[in-house]
PDB file of N, CA and C in Angstrom:
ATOM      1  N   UNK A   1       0.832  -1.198   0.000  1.00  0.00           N
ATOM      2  CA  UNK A   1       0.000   0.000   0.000  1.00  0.00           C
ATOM      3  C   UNK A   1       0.872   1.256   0.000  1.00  0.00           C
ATOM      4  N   UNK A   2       0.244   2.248  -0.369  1.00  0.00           N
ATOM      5  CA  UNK A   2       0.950   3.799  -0.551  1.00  0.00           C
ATOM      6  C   UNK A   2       1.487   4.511   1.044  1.00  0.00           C
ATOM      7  N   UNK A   3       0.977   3.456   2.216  1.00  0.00           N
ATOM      8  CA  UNK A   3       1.638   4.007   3.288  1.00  0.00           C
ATOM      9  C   UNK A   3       2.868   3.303   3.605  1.00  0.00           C
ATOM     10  N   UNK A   4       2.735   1.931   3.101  1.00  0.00           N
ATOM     11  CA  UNK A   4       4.188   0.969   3.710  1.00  0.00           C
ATOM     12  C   UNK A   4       5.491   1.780   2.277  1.00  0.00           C
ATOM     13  N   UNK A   5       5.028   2.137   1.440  1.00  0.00           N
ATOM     14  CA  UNK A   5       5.884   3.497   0.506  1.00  0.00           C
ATOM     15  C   UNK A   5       6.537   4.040   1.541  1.00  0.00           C
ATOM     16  N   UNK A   6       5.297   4.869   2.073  1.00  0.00           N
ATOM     17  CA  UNK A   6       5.913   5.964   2.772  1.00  0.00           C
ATOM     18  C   UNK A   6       7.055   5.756   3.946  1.00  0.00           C
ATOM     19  N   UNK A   7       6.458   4.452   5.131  1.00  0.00           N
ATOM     20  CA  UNK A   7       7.241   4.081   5.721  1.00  0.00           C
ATOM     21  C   UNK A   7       8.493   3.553   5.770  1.00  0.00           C
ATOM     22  N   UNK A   8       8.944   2.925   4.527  1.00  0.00           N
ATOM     23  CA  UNK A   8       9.818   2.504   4.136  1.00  0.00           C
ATOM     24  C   UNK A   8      10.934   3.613   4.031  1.00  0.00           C
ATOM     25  N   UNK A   9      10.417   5.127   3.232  1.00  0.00           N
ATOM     26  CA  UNK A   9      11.187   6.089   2.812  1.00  0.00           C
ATOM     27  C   UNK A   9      11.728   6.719   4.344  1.00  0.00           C
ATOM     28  N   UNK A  10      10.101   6.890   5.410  1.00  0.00           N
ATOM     29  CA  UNK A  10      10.915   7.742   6.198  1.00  0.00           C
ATOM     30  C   UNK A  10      11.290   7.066   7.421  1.00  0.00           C
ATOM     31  N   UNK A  11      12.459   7.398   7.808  1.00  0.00           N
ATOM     32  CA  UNK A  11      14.276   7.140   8.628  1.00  0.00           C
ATOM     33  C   UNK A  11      13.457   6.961   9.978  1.00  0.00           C
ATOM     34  N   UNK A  12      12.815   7.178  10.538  1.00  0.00           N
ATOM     35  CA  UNK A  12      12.514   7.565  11.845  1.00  0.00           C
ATOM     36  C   UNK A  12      10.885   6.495  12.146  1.00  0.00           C
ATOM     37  N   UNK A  13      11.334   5.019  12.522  1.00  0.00           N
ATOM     38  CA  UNK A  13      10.382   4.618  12.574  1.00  0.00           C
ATOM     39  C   UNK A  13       9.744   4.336  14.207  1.00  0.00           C
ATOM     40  N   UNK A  14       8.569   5.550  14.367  1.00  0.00           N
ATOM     41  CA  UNK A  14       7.920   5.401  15.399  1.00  0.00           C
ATOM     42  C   UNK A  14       6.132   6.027  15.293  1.00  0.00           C
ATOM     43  N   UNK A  15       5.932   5.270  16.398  1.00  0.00           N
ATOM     44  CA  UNK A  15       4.140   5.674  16.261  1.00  0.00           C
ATOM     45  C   UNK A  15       3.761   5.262  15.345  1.00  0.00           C
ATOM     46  N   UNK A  16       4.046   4.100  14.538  1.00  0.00           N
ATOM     47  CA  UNK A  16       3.198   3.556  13.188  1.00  0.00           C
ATOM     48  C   UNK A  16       1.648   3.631  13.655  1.00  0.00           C
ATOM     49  N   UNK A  17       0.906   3.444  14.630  1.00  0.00           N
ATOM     50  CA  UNK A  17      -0.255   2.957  14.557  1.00  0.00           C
ATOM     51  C   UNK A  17      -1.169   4.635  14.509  1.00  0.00           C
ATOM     52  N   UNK A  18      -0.522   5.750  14.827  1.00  0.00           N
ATOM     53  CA  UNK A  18      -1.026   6.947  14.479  1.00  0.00           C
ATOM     54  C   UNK A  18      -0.234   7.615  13.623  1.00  0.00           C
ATOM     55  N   UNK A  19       0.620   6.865  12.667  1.00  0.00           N
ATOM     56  CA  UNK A  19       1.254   7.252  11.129  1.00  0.00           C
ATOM     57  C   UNK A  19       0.004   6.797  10.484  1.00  0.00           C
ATOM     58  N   UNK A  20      -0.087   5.723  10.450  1.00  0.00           N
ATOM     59  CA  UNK A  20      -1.254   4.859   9.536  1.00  0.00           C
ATOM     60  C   UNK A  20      -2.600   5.784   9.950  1.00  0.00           C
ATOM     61  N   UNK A  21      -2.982   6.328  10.522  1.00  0.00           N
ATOM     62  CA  UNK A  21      -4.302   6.834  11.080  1.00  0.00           C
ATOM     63  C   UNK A  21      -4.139   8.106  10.219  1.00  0.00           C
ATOM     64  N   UNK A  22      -3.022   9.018  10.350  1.00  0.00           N
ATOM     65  CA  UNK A  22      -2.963  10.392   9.768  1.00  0.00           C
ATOM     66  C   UNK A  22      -2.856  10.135   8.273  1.00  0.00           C
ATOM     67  N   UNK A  23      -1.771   9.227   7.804  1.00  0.00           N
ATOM     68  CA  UNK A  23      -1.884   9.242   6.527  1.00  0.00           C
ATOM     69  C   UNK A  23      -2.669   8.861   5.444  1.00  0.00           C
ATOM     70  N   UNK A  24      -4.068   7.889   6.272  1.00  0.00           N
ATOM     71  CA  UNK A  24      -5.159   7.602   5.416  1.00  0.00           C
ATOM     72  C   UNK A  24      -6.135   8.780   5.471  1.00  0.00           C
ATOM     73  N   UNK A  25      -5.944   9.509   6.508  1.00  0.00           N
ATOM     74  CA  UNK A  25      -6.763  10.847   6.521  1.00  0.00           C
ATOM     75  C   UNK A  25      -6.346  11.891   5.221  1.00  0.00           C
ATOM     76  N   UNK A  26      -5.002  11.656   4.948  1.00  0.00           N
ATOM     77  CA  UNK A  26      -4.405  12.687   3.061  1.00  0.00           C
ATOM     78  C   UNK A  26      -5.277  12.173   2.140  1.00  0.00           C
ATOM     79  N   UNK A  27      -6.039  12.952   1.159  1.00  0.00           N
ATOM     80  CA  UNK A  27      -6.234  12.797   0.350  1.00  0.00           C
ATOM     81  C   UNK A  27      -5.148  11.987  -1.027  1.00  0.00           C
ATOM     82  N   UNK A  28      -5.791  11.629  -1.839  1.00  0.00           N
ATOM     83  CA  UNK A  28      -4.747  10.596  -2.536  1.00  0.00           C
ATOM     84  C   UNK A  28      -3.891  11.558  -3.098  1.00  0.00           C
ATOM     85  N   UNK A  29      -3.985  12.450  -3.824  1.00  0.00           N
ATOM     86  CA  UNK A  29      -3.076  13.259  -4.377  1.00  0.00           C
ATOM     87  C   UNK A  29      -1.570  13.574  -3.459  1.00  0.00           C
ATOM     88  N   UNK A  30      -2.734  14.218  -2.198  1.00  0.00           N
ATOM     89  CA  UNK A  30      -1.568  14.216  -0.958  1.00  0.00           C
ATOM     90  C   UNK A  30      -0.299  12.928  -0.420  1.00  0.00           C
ATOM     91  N   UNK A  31      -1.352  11.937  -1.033  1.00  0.00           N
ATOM     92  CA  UNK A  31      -0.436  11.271  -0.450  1.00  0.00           C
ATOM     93  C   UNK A  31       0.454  10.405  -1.465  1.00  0.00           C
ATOM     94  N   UNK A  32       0.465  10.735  -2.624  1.00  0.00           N
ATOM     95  CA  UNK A  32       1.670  10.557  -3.679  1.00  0.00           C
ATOM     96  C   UNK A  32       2.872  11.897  -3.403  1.00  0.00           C
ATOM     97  N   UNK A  33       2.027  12.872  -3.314  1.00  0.00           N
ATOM     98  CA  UNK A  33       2.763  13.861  -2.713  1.00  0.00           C
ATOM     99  C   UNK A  33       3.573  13.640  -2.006  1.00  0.00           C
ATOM    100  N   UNK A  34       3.476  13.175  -0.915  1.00  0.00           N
ATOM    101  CA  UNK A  34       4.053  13.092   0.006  1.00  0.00           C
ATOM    102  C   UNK A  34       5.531  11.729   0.343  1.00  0.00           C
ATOM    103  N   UNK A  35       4.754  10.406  -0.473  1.00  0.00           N
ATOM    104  CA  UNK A  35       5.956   9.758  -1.058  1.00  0.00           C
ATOM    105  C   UNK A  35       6.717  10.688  -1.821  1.00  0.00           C
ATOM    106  N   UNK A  36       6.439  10.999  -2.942  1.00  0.00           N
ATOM    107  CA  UNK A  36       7.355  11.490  -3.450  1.00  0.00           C
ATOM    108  C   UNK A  36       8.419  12.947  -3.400  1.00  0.00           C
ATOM    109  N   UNK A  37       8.121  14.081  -2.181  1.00  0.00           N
ATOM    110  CA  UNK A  37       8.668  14.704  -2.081  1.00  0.00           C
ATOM    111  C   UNK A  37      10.091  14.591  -0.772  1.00  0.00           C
ATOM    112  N   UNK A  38       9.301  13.149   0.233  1.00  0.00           N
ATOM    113  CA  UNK A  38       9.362  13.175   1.670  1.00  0.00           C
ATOM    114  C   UNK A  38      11.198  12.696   1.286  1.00  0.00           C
ATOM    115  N   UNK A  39      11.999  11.867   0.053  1.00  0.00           N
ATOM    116  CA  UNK A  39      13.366  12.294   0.150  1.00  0.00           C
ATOM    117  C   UNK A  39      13.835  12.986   0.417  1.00  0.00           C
ATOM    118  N   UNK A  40      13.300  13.883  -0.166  1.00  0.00           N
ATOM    119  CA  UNK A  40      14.276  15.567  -0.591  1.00  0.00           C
ATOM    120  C   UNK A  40      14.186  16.156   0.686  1.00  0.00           C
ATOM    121  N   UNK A  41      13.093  16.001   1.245  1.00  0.00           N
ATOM    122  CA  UNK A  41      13.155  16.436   2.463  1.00  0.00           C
ATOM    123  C   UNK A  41      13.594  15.942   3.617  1.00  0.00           C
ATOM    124  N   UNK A  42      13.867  14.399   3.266  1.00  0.00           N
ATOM    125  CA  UNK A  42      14.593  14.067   4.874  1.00  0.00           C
ATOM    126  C   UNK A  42      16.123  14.313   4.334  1.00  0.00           C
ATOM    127  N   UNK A  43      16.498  14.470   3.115  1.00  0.00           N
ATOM    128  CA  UNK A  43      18.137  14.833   2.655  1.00  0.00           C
ATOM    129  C   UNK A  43      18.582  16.538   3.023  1.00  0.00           C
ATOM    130  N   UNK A  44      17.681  17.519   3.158  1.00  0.00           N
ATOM    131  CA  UNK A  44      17.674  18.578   3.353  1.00  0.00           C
ATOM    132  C   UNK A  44      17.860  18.683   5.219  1.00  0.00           C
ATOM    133  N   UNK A  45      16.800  18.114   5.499  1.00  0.00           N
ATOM    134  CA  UNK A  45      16.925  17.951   7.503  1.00  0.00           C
ATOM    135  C   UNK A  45      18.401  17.443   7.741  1.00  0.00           C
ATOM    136  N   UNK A  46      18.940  16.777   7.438  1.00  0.00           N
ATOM    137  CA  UNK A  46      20.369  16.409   7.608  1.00  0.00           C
ATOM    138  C   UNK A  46      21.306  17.225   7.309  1.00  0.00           C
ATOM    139  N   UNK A  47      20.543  18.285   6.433  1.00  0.00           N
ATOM    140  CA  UNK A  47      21.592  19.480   6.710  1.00  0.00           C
ATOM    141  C   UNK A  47      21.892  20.527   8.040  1.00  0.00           C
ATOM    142  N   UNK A  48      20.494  20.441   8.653  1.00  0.00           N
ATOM    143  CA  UNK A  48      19.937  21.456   9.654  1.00  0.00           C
ATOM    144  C   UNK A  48      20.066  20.609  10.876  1.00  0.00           C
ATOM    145  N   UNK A  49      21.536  20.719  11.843  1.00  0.00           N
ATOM    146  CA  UNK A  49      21.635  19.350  12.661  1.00  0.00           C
ATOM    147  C   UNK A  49      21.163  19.527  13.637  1.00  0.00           C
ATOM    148  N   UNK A  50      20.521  20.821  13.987  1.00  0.00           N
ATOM    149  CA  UNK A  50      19.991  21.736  15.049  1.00  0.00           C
ATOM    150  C   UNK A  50      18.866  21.292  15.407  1.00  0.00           C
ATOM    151  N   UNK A  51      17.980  20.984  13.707  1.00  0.00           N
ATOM    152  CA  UNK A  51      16.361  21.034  13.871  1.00  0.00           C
ATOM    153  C   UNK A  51      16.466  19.408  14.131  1.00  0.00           C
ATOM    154  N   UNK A  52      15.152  18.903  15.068  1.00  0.00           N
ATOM    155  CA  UNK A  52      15.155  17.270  15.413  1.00  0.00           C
ATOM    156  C   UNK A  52      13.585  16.970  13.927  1.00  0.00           C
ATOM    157  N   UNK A  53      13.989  15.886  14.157  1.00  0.00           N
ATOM    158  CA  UNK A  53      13.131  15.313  12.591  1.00  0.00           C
ATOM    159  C   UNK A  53      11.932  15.073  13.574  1.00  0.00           C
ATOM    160  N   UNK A  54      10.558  15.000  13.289  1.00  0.00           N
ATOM    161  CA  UNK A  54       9.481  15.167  13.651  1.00  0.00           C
ATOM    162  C   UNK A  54       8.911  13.411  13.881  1.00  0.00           C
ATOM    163  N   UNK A  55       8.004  12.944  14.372  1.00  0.00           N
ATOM    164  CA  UNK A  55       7.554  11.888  14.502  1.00  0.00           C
ATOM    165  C   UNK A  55       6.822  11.701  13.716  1.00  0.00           C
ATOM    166  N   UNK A  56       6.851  10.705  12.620  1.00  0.00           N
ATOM    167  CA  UNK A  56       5.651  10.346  11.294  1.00  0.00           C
ATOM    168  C   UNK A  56       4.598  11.143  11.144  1.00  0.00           C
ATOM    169  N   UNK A  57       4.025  10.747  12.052  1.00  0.00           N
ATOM    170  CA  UNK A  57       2.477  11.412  12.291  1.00  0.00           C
ATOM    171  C   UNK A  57       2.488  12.664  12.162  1.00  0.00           C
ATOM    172  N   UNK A  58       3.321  13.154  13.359  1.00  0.00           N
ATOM    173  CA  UNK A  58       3.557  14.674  13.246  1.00  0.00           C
ATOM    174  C   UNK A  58       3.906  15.568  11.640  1.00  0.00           C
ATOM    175  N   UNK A  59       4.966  14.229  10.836  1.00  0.00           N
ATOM    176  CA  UNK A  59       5.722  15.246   9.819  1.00  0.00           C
ATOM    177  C   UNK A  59       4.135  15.088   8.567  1.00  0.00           C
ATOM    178  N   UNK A  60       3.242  13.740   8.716  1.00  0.00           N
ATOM    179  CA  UNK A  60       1.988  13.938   8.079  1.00  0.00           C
ATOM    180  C   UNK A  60       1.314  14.683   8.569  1.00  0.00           C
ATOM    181  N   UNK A  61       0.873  15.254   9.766  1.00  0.00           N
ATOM    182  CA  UNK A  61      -0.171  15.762  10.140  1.00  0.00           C
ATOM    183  C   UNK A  61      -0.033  17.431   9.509  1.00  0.00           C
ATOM    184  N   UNK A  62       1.521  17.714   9.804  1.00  0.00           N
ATOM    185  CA  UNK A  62       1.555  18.794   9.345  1.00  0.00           C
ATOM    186  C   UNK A  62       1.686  19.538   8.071  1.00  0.00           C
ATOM    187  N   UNK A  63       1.972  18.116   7.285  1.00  0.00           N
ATOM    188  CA  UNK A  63       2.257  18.249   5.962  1.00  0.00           C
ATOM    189  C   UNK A  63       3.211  19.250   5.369  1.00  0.00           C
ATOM    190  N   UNK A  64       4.795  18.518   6.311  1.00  0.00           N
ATOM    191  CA  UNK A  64       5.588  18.908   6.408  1.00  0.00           C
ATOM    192  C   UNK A  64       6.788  18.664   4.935  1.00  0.00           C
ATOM    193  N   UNK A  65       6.086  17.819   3.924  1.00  0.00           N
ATOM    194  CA  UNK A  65       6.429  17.511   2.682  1.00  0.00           C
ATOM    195  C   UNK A  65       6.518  18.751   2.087  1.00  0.00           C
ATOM    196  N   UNK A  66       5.660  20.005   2.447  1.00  0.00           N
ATOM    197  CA  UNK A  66       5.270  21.103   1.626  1.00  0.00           C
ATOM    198  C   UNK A  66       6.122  22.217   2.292  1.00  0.00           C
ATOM    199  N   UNK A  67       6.928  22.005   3.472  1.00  0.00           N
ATOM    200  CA  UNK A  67       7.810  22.944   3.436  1.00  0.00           C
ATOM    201  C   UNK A  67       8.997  23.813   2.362  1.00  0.00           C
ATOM    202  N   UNK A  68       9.362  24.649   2.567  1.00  0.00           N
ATOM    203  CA  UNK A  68       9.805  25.249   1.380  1.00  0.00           C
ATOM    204  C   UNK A  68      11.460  25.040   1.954  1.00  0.00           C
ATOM    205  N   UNK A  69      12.041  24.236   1.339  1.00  0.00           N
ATOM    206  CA  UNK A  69      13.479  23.667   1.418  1.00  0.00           C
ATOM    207  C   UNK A  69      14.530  24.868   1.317  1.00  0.00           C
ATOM    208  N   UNK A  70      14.974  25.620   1.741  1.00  0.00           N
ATOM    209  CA  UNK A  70      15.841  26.654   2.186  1.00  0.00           C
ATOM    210  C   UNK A  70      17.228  26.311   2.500  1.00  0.00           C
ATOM    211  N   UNK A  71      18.438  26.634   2.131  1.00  0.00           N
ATOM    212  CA  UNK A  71      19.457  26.335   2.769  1.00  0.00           C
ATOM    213  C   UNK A  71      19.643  27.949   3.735  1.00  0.00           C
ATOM    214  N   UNK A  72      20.442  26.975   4.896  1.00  0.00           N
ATOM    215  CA  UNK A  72      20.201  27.866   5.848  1.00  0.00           C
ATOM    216  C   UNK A  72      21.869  28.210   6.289  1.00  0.00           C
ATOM    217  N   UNK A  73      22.134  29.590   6.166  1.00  0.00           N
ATOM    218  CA  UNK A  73      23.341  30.030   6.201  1.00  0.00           C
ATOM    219  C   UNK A  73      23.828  30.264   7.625  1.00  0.00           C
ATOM    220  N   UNK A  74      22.867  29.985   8.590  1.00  0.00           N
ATOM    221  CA  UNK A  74      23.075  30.554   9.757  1.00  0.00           C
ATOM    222  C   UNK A  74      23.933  29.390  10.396  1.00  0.00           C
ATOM    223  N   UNK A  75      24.955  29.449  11.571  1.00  0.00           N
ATOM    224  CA  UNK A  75      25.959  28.214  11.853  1.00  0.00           C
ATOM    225  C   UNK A  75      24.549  28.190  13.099  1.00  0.00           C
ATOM    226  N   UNK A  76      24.967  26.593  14.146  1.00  0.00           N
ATOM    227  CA  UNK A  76      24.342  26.812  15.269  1.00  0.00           C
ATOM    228  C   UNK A  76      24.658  27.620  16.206  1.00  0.00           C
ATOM    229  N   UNK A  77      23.221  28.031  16.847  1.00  0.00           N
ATOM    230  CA  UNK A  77      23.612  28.793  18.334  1.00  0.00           C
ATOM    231  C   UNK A  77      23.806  30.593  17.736  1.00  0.00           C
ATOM    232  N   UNK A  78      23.803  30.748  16.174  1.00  0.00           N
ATOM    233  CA  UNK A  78      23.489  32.027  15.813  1.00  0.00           C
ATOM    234  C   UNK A  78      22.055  32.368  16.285  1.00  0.00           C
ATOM    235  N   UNK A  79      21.790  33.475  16.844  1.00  0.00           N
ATOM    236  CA  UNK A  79      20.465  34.316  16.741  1.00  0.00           C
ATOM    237  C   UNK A  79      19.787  34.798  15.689  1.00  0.00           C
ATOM    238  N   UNK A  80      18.524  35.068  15.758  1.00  0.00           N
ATOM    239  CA  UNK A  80      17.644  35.916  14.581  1.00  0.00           C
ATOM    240  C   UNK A  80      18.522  37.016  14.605  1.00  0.00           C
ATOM    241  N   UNK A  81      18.637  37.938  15.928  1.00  0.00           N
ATOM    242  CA  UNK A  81      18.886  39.352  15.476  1.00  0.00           C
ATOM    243  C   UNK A  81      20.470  39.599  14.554  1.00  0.00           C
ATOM    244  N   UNK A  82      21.112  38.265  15.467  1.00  0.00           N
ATOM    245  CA  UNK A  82      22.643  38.837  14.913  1.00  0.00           C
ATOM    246  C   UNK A  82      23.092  38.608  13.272  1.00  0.00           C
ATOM    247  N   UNK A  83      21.271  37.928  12.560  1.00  0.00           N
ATOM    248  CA  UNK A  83      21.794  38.170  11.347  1.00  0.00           C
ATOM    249  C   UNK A  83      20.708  38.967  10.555  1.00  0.00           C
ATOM    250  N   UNK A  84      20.208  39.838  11.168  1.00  0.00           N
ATOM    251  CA  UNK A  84      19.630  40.535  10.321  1.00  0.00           C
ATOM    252  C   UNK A  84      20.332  42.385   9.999  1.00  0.00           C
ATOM    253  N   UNK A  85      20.034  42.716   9.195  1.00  0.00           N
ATOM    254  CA  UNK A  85      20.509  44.747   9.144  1.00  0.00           C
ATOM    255  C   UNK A  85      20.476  45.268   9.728  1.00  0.00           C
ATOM    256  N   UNK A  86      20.907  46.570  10.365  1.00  0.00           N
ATOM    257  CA  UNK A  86      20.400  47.191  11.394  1.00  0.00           C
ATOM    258  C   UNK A  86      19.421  48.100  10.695  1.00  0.00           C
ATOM    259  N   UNK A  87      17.971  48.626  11.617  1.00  0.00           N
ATOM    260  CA  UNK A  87      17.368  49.572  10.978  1.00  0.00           C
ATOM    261  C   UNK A  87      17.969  51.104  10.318  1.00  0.00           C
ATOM    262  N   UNK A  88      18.745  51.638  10.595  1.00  0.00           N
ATOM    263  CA  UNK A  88      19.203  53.011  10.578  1.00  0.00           C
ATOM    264  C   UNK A  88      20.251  53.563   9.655  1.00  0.00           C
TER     265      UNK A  88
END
C-alpha cells in the first residue's frame, strides 16, 4: 500500500499505529505527494543538525512535505537578530 511506501522512505520509525491513522486521513493526491517529495526532504533535515526530525504522524499531520526547502546560512547557536541589518 501507498503508506508501507511511505514508511519505508521515512528514517525515523515510530508511532506507526497513528502514522497509519494520519496518513489515510491525506487525500490521494496528498499522499503521492508526500511519497514522493518526503526524500528531498529528509536529505535537506540532515543538513539542519539543530532542527530534530518530527515523529511520522507529526511530519503527516503537518504536511511537512510542503515545506519550502531553504538552505540555511546561519551556523548553530546564531540568533535571529545577529543576522539581520540594522534599521538606521
Amino acid at each position: 500500500t501507498l503508506f508501507y511506501d511511505f514508511w519505508g522512505i521515512y528514517d525515523y520509525k515510530v508511532g506507526k499505529p497513528e502514522s497509519i491513522k494520519a496518513f489515510f486521513k491525506l487525500k490521494a493526491h496528498e499522499m503521492k505527494e508526500c511519497i514522493e517529495k518526503t526524500p528531498a526532504w529528509i536529505e535537506h533535515i540532515k543538513t539542519e543538525s539543530w532542527r530534530k526530525k518530527p515523529y511520522p504522524a507529526t511530519y503527516i499531520n503537518q504536511k511537512r512535505w510542503q515545506d519550502e526547502l531553504v538552505a540555511s546560512n546561519k551556523s548553530i547557536g546564531e540568533s535571529e537578530s545577529s543576522s539581520m541589518m540594522p534599521l538606521n
